[in-house]
C-alpha atoms as a PDB file:
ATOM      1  CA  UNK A   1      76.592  20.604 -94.941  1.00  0.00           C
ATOM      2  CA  UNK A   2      74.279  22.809 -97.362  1.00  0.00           C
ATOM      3  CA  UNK A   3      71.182  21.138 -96.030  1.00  0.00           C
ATOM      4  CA  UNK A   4      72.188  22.089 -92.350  1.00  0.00           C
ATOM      5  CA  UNK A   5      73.288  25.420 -93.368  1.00  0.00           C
ATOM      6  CA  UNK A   6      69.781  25.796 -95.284  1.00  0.00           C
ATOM      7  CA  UNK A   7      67.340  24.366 -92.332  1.00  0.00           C
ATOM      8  CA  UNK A   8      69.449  26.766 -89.708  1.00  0.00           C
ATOM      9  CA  UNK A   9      68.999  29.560 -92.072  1.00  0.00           C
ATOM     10  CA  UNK A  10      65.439  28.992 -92.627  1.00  0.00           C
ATOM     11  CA  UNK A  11      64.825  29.033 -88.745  1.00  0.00           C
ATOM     12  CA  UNK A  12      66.642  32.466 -88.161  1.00  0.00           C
ATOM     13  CA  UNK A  13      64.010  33.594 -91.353  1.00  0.00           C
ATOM     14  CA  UNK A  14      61.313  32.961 -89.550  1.00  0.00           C
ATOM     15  CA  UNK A  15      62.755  34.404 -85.836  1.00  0.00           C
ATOM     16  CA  UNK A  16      64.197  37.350 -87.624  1.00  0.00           C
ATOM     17  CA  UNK A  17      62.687  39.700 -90.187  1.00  0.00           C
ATOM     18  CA  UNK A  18      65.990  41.791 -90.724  1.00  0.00           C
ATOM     19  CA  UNK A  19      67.639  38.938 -92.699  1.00  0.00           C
ATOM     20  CA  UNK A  20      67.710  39.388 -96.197  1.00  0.00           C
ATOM     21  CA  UNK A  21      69.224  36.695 -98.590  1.00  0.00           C
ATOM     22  CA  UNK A  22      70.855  36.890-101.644  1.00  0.00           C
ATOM     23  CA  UNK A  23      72.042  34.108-104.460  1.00  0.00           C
ATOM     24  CA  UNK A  24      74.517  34.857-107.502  1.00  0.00           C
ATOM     25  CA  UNK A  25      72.074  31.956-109.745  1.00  0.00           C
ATOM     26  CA  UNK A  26      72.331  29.070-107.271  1.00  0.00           C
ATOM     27  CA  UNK A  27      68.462  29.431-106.866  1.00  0.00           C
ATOM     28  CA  UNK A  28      67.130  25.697-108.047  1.00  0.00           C
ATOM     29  CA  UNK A  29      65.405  23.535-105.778  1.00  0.00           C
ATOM     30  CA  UNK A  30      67.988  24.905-103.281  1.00  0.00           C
ATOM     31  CA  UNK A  31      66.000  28.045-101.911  1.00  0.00           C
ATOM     32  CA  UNK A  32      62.650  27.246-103.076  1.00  0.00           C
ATOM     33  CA  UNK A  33      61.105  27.429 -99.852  1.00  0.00           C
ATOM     34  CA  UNK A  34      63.202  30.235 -98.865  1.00  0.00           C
ATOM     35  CA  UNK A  35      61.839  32.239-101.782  1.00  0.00           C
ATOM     36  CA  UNK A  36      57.894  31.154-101.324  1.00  0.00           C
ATOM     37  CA  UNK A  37      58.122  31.342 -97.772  1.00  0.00           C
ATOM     38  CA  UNK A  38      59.980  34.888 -97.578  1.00  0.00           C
ATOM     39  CA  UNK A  39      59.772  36.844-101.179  1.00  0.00           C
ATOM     40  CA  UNK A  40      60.546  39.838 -99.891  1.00  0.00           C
ATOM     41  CA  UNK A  41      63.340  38.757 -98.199  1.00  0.00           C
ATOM     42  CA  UNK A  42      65.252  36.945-100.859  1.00  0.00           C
ATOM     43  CA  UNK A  43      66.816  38.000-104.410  1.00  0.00           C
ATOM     44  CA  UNK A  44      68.234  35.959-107.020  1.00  0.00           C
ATOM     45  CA  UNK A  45      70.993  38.575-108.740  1.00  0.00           C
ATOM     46  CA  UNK A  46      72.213  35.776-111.498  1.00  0.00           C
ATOM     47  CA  UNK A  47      75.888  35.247-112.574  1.00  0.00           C
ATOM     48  CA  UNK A  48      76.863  38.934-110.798  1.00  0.00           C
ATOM     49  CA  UNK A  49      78.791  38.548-107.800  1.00  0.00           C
ATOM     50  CA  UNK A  50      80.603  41.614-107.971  1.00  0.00           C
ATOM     51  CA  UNK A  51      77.364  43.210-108.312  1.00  0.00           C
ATOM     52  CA  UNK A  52      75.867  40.848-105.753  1.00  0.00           C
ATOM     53  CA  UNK A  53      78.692  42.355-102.838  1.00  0.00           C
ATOM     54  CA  UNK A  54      77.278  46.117-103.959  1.00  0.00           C
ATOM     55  CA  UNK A  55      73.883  45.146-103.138  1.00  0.00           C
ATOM     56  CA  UNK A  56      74.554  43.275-100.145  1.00  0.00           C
ATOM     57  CA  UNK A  57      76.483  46.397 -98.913  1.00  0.00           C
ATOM     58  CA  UNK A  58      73.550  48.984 -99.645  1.00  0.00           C
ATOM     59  CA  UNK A  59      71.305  45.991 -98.141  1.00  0.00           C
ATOM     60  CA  UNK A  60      73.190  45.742 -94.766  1.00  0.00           C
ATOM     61  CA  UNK A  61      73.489  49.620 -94.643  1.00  0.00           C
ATOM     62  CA  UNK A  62      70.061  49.838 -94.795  1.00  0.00           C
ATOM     63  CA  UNK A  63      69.679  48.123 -91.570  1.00  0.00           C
ATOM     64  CA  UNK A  64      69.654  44.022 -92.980  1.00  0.00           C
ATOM     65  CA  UNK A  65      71.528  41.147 -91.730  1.00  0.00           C
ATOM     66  CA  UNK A  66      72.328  39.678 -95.534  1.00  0.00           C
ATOM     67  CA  UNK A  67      73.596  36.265 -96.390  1.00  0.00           C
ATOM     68  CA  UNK A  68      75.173  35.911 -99.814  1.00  0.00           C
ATOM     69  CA  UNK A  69      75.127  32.330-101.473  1.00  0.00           C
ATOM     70  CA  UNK A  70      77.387  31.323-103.741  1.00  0.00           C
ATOM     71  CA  UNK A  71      80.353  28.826-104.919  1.00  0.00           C
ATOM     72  CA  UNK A  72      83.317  29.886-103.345  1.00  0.00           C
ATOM     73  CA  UNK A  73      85.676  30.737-105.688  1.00  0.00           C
ATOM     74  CA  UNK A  74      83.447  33.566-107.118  1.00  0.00           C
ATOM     75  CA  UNK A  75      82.142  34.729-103.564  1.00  0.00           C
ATOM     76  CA  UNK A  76      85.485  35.364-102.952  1.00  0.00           C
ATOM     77  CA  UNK A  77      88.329  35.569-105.865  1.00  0.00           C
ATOM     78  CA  UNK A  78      86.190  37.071-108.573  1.00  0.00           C
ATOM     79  CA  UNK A  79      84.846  39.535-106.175  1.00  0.00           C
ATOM     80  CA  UNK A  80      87.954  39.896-103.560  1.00  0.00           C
ATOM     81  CA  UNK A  81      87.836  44.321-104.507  1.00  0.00           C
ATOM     82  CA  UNK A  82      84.055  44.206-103.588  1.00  0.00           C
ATOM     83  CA  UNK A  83      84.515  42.074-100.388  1.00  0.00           C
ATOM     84  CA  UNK A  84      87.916  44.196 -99.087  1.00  0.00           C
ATOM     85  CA  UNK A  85      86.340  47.515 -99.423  1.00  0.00           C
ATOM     86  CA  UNK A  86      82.400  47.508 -99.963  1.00  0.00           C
ATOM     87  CA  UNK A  87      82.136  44.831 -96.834  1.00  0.00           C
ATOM     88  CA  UNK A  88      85.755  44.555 -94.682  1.00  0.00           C
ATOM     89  CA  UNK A  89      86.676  47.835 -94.954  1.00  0.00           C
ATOM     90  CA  UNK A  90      83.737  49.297 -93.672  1.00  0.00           C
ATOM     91  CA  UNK A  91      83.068  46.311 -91.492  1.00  0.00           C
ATOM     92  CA  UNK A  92      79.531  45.584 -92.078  1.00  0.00           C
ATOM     93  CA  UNK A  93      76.651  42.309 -91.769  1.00  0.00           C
ATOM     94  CA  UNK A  94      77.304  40.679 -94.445  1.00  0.00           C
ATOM     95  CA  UNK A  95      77.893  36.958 -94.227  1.00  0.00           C
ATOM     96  CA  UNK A  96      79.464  35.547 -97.207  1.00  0.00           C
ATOM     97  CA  UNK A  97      78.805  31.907 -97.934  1.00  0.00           C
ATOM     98  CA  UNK A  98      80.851  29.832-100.250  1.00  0.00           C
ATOM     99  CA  UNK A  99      79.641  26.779-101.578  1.00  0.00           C
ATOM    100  CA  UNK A 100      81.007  23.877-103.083  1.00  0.00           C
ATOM    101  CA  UNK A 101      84.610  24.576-101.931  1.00  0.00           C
ATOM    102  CA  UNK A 102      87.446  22.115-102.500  1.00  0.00           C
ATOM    103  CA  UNK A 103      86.949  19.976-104.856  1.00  0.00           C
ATOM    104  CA  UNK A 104      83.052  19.707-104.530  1.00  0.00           C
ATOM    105  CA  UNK A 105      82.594  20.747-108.365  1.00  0.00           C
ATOM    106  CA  UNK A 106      84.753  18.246-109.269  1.00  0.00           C
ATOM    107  CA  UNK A 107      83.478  17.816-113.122  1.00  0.00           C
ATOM    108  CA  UNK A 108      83.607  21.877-113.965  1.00  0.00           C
ATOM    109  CA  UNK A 109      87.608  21.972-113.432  1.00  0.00           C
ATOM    110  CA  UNK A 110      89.810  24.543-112.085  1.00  0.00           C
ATOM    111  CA  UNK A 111      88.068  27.543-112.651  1.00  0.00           C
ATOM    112  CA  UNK A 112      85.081  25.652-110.134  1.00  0.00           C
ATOM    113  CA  UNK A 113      88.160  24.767-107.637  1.00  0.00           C
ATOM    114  CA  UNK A 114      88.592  26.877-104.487  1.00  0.00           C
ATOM    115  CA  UNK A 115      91.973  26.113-103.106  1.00  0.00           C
ATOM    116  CA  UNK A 116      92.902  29.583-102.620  1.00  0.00           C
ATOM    117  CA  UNK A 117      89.468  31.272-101.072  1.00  0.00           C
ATOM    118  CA  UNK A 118      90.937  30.595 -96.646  1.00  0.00           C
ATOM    119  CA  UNK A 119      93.808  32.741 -97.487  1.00  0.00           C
ATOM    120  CA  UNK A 120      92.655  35.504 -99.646  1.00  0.00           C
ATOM    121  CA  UNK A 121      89.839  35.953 -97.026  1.00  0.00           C
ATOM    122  CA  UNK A 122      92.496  35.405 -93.969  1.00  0.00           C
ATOM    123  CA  UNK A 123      93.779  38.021 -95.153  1.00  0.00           C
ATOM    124  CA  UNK A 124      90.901  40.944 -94.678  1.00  0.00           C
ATOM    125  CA  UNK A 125      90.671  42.618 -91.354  1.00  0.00           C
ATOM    126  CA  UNK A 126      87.507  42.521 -89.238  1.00  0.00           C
ATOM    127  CA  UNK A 127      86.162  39.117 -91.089  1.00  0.00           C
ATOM    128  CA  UNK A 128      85.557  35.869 -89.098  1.00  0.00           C
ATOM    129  CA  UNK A 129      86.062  32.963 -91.262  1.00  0.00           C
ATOM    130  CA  UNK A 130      83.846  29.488 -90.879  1.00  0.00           C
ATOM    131  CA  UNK A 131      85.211  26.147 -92.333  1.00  0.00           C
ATOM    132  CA  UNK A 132      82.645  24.020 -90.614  1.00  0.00           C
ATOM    133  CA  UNK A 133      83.760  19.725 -90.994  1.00  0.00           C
ATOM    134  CA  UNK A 134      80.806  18.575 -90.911  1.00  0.00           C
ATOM    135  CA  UNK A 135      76.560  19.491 -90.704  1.00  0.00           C
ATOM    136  CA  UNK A 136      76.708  20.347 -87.163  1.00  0.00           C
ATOM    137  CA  UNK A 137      79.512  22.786 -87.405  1.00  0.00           C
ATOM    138  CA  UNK A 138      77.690  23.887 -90.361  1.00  0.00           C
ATOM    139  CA  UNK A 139      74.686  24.612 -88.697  1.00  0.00           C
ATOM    140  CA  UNK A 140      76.052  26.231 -85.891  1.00  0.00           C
ATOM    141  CA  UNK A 141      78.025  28.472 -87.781  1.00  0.00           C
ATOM    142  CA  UNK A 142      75.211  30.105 -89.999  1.00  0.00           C
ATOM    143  CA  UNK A 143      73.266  30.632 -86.372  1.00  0.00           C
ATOM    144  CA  UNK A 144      76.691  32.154 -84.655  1.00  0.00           C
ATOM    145  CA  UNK A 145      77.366  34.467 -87.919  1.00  0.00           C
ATOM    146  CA  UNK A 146      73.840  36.232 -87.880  1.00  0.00           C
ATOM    147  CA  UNK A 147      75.327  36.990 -84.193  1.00  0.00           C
ATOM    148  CA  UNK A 148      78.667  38.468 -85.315  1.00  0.00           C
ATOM    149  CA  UNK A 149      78.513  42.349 -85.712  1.00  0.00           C
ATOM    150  CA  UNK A 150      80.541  42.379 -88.797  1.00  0.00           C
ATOM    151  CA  UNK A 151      81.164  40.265 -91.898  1.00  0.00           C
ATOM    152  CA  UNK A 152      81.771  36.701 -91.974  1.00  0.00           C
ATOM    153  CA  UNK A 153      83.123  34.138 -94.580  1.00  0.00           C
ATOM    154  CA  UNK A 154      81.508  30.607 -94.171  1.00  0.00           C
ATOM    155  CA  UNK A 155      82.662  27.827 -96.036  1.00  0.00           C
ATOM    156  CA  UNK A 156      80.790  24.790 -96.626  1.00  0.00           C
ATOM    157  CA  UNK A 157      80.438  21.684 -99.191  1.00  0.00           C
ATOM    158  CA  UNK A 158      77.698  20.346-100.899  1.00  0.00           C
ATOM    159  CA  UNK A 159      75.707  17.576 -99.294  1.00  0.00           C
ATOM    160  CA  UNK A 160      77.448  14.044 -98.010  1.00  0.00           C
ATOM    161  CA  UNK A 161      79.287  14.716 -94.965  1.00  0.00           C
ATOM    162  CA  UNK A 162      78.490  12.441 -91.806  1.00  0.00           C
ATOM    163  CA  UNK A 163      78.014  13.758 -88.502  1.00  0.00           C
ATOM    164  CA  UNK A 164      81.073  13.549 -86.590  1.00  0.00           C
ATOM    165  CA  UNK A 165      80.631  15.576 -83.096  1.00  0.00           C
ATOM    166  CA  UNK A 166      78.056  14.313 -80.548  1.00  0.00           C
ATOM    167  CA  UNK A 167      74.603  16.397 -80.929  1.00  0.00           C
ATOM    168  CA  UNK A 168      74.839  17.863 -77.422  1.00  0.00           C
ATOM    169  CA  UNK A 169      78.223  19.367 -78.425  1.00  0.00           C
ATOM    170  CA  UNK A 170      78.191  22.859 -77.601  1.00  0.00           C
ATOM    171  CA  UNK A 171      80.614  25.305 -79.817  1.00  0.00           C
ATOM    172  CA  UNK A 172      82.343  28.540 -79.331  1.00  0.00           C
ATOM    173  CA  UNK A 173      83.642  31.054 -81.568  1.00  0.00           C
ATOM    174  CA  UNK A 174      87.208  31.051 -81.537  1.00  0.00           C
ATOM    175  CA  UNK A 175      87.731  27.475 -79.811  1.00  0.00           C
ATOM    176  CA  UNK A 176      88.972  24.194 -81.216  1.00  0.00           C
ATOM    177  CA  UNK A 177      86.969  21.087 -80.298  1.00  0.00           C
ATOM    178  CA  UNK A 178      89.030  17.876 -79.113  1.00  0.00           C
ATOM    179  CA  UNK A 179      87.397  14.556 -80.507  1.00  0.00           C
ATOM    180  CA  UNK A 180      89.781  12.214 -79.495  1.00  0.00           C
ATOM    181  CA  UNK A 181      92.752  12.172 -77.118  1.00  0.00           C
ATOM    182  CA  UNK A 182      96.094  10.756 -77.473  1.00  0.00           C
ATOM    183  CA  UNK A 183      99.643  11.095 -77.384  1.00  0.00           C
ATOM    184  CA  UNK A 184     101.945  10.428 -79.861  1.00  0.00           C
ATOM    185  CA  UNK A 185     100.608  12.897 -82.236  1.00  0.00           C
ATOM    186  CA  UNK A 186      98.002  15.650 -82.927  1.00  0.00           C
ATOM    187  CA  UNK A 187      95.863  16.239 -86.085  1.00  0.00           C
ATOM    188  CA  UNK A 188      94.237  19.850 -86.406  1.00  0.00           C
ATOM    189  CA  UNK A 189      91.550  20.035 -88.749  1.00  0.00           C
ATOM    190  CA  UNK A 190      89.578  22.206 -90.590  1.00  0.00           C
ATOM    191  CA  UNK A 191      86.807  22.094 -93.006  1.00  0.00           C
ATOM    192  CA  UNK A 192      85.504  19.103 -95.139  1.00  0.00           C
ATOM    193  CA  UNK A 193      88.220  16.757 -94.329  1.00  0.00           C
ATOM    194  CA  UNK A 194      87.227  16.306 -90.964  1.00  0.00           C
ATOM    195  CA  UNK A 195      85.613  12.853 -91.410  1.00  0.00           C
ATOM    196  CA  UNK A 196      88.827  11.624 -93.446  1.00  0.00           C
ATOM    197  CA  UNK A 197      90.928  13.086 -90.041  1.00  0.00           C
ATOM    198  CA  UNK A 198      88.905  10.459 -88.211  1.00  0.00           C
ATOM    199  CA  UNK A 199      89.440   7.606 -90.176  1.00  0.00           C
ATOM    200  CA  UNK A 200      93.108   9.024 -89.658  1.00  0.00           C
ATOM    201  CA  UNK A 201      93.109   8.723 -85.932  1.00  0.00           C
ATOM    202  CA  UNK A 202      90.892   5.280 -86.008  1.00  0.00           C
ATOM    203  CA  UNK A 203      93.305   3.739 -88.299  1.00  0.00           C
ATOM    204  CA  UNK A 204      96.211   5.000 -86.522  1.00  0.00           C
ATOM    205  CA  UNK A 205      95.080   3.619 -83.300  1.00  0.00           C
ATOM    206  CA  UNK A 206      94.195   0.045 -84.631  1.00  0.00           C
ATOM    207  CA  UNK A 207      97.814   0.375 -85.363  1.00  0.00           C
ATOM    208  CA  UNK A 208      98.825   1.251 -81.190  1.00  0.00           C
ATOM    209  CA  UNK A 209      99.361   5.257 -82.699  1.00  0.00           C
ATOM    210  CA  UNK A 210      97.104   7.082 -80.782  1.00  0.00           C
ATOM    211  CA  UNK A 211      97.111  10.413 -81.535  1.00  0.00           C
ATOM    212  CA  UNK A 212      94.596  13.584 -80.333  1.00  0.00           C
ATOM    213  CA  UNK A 213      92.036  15.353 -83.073  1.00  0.00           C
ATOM    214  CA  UNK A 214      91.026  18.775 -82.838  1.00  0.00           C
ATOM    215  CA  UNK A 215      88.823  20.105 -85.150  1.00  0.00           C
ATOM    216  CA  UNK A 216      89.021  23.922 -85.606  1.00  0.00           C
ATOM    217  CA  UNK A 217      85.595  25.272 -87.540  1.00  0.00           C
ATOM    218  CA  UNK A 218      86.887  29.197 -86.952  1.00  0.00           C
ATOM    219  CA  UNK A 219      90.254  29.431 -88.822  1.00  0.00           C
ATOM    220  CA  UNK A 220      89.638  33.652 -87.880  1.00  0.00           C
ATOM    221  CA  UNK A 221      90.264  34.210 -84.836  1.00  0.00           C
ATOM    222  CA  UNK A 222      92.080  31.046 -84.694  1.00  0.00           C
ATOM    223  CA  UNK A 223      92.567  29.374 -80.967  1.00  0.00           C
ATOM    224  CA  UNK A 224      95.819  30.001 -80.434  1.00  0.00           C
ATOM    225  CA  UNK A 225      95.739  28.317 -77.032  1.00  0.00           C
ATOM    226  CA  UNK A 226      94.660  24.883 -78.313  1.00  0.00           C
ATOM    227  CA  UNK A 227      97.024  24.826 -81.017  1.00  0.00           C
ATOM    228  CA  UNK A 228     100.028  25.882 -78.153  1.00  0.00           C
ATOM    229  CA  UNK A 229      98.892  23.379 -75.333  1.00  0.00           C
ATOM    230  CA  UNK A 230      98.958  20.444 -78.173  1.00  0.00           C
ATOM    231  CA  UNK A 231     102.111  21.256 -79.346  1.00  0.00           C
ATOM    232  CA  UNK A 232     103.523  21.144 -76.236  1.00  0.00           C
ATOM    233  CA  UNK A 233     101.434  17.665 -75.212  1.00  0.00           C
ATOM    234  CA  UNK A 234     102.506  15.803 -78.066  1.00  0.00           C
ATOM    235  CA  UNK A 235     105.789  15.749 -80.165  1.00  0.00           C
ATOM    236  CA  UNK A 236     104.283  15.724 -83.577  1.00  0.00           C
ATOM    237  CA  UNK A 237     101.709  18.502 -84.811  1.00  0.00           C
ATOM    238  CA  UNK A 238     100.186  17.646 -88.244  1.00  0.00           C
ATOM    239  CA  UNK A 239      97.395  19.780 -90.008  1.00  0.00           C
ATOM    240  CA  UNK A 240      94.931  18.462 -92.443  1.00  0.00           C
ATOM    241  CA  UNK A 241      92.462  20.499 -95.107  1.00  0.00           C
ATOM    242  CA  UNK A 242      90.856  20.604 -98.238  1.00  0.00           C
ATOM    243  CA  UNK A 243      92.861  23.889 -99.334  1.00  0.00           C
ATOM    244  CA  UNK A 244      96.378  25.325-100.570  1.00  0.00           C
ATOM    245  CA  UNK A 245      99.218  24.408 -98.280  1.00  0.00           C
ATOM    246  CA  UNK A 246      99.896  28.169 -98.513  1.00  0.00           C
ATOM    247  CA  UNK A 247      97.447  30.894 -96.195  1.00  0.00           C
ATOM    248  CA  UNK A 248      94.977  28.163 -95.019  1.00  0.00           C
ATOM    249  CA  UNK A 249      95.162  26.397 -91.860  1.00  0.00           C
ATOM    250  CA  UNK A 250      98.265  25.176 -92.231  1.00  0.00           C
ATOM    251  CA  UNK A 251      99.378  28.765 -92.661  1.00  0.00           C
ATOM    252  CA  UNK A 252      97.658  30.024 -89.387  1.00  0.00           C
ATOM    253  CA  UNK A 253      98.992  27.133 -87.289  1.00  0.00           C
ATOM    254  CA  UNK A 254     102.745  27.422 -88.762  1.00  0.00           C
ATOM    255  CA  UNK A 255     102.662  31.477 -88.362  1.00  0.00           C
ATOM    256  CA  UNK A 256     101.561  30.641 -84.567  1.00  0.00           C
ATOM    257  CA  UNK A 257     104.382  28.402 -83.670  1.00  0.00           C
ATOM    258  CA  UNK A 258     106.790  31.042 -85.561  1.00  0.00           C
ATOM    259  CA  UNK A 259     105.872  33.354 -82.600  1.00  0.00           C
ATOM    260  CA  UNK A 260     105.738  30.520 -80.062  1.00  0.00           C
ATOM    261  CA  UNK A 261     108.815  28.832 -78.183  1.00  0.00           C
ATOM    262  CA  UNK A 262     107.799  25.712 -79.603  1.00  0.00           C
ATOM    263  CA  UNK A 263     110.159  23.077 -80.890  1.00  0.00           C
ATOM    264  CA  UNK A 264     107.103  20.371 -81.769  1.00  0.00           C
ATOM    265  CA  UNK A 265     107.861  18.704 -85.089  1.00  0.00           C
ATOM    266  CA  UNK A 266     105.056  20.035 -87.598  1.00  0.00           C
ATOM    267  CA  UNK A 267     103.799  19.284 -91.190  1.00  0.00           C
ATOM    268  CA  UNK A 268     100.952  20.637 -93.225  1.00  0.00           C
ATOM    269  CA  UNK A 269      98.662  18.329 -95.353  1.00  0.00           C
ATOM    270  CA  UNK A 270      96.718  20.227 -98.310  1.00  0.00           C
ATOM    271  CA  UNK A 271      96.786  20.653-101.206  1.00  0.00           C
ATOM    272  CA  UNK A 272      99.899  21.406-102.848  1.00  0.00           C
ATOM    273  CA  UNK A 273     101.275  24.652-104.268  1.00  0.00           C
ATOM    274  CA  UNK A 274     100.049  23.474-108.077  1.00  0.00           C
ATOM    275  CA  UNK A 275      96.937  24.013-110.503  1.00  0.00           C
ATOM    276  CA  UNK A 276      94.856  20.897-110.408  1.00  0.00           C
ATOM    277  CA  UNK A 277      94.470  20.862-114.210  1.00  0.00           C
ATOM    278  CA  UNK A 278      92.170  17.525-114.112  1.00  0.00           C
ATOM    279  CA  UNK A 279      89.122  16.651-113.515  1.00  0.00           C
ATOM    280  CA  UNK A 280      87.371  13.325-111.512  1.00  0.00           C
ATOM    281  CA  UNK A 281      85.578  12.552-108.661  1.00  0.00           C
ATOM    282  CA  UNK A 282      86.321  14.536-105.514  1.00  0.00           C
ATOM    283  CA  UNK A 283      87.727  11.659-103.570  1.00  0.00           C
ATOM    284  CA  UNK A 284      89.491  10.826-106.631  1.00  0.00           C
ATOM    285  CA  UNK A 285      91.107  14.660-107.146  1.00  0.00           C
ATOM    286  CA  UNK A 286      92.073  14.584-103.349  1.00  0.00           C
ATOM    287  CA  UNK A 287      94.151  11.415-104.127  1.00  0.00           C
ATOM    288  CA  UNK A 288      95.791  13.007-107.089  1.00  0.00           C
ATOM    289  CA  UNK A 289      96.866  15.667-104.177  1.00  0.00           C
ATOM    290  CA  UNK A 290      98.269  13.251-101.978  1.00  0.00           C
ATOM    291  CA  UNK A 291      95.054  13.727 -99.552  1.00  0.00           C
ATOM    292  CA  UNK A 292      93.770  10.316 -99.346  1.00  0.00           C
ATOM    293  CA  UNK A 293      93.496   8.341 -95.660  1.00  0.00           C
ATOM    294  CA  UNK A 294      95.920   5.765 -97.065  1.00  0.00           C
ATOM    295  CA  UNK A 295      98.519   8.616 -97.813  1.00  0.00           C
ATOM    296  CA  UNK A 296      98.128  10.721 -94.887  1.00  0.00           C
ATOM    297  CA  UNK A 297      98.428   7.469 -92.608  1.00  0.00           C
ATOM    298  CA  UNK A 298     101.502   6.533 -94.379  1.00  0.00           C
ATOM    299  CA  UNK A 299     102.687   9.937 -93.773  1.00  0.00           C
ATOM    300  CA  UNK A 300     102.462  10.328 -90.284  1.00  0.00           C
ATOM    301  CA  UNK A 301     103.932   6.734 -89.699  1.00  0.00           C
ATOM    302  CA  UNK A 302     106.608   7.843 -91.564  1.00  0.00           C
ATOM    303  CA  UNK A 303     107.648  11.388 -89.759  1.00  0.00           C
ATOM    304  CA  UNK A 304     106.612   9.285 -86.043  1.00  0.00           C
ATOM    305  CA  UNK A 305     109.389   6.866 -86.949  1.00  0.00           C
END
C-alpha cells in the first residue's frame, strides 16, 4: 500500500504545484524521487511531529495542499493536541498519513504499535478518515484526499498487500464496496485485513457458509446505509480490523445499530482491549490477538451454529 500511495502522490506532484509534502525522518529511499524531482516542494522535519503539524498548519494557511508522512502512532497519539486544534479545529488541507499501522513494525514493540490511532482520530470533527485494504484503495484514497476541503487521516501499511478489488472498480467517499455476496452472514472490513476477510469468505464457502464482504476504506463518514441494508439481509453481522476492539470500526458499526431497529446478531474482531507487550512477525502478533483466518473461521462457525 505505500508504493501505491507513493506513485498516486507523485502523479498529483506533477498535476499540481500547490502540494507540499512533509516527512517526520521517514525520508530513505522512500521519497527520493519526490525530493529530486520536487525540492521545493518537500521537507524532511526529522523526529518532530508535533512540530511537523505546526508547519503543516502555517503551510496549508499559506495556500498548500500538505501531506504529512509518518508512522501512525506518532502522526496521531504523540501529536493528537497539534492535530485537534492546529488542523481539526480550524479545519484546514492537511492530509495526515500514517504509516506502518497495526502491527507493520512488528520488531520495534508497543511503542511502534498503532491500535489506538481509528479512534482517537474518529473522534475529531471535520476529519475524513482512510483505512484503505489494499493498493487500490490506497491509491485512490491519496487522489480523493487532495480533493477533500479539509483534513484527512489516511492509514496505510507498509508494502505486501495483494490486490483484492477488480482494477475498473470505481470508489466513492463515504460508500462500502461489496466483494462477494451471500447469505448467512456478513463481514465488514476495514483496513489491512481485508485480504485475510477474503480468505474468510473463500474458506467459509468451501464449507457451504456463504456469507457477503464489504469492505469499507472511509471509516469517517461511515456508510451507514450499507451497514443497515446488511444487517437486515443477513442474520449475523461480524466486523474485522487490524485495530482496538474499542473506537475503530467495530465501534462505528456497533454505535450505528445502537440507533438502528436492528436485532442482527453482531460481533467485533480486533484486537483486544490489552497492551501487546511482545514482539514477532506481524502475522505472528495478529495470532497472539486471536486475528488469524483459522480463528476468525472458527469463530463465525461457532456464533452461525
Amino acid at each position: 500500500m505505500r508504493t501505491a500511495f507513493l506513485n498516486e502522490l507523485l502523479i498529483l506532484l506533477r498535476e499540481h504545484k500547490d502540494i507540499f509534502v512533509i516527512t517526520a525522518d521517514m525520508g530513505f529511499s522512500i521519497f527520493e524521487e519526490v525530493q529530486k524531482e520536487f525540492p521545493e516542494q518537500f521537507l524532511n522535519t526529522g523526529v518532530t511531529e508535533q512540530s511537523s503539524i505546526g508547519i503543516a498548519t502555517g503551510l496549508a494557511l499559506s495556500g498548500y495542499t500538505v501531506y504529512f508522512y509518518a508512522q501512525a502512532p506518532f502522526a496521531t497519539m504523540r501529536c493528537f493536541e497539534q492535530v485537534r486544534l492546529d488542523v481539526a479545529y480550524q479545519n484546514i488541507n492537511v492530509k495526515i498519513i500514517g504509516t506502518a499501522s497495526g502491527f507493520s513494525s512488528n520488531q520495534l514493540g508497543v511503542s511502534h504499535f498503532s491500535m489506538e490511532d481509528i479512534a482517537l482520530m474518529r473522534l475529531l470533527p471535520n476529519l475524513t478518515i482512510f483505512s484503505p485494504g489494499d493498493p487500490l484503495e490506497s491509491a485512490w484514497a491519496t487522489k480523493a484526499a487532495y480533493k477533500i476541503p479539509g483534513p484527512v487521516y489516511i492509514r496505510i501499511t507498509k508494502n505486501g498487500n495483494p490486490i483484492i478489488h477488480d482494477t475498473k472498480k470505481t470508489f466513492e467517499i463515504g460508500k462500502g464496496i461489496e466483494i462477494a455476496k451471500g447469505s448467512d452472514f456478513t463481514l465488514l472490513v476495514s483496513g489491512s485485513l481485508l485480504p485475510m476477510a477474503k480468505q474468510v469468505i473463500d474458506n467459509l464457502a468451501n464449507k457451504k457458509i456463504v456469507g457477503t464482504l464489504i469492505s469499507l476504506p472511509v471509516v469517517k463518514p461511515i456508510d451507514k446505509e450499507i451497514i443497515l441494508k446488511a444487517a437486515k439481509e443477513t442474520r449475523y453481522l461480524f466486523t474485522l480490523e487490524e485495530h482496538s476492539i474499542i473506537g475503530g470500526l467495530g465501534s462505528a458499526v456497533a454505535e450505528i445499530l445502537a440507533e438502528s431497529d436492528s436485532s442482527v446478531f453482531f460481533r467485533r474482531f480486533g484486537v483486544p482491549d490489552k497492551f501487546t507487550s511482545i514482539t514477532g512477525s506481524p502475522q505472528y502478533l495478529l495470532d497472539y490477538n486471536g486475528l488469524s483466518q483459522e480463528k476468525i473461521v472458527k469463530k463465525i462457525i461457532g456464533y452461525l451454529s
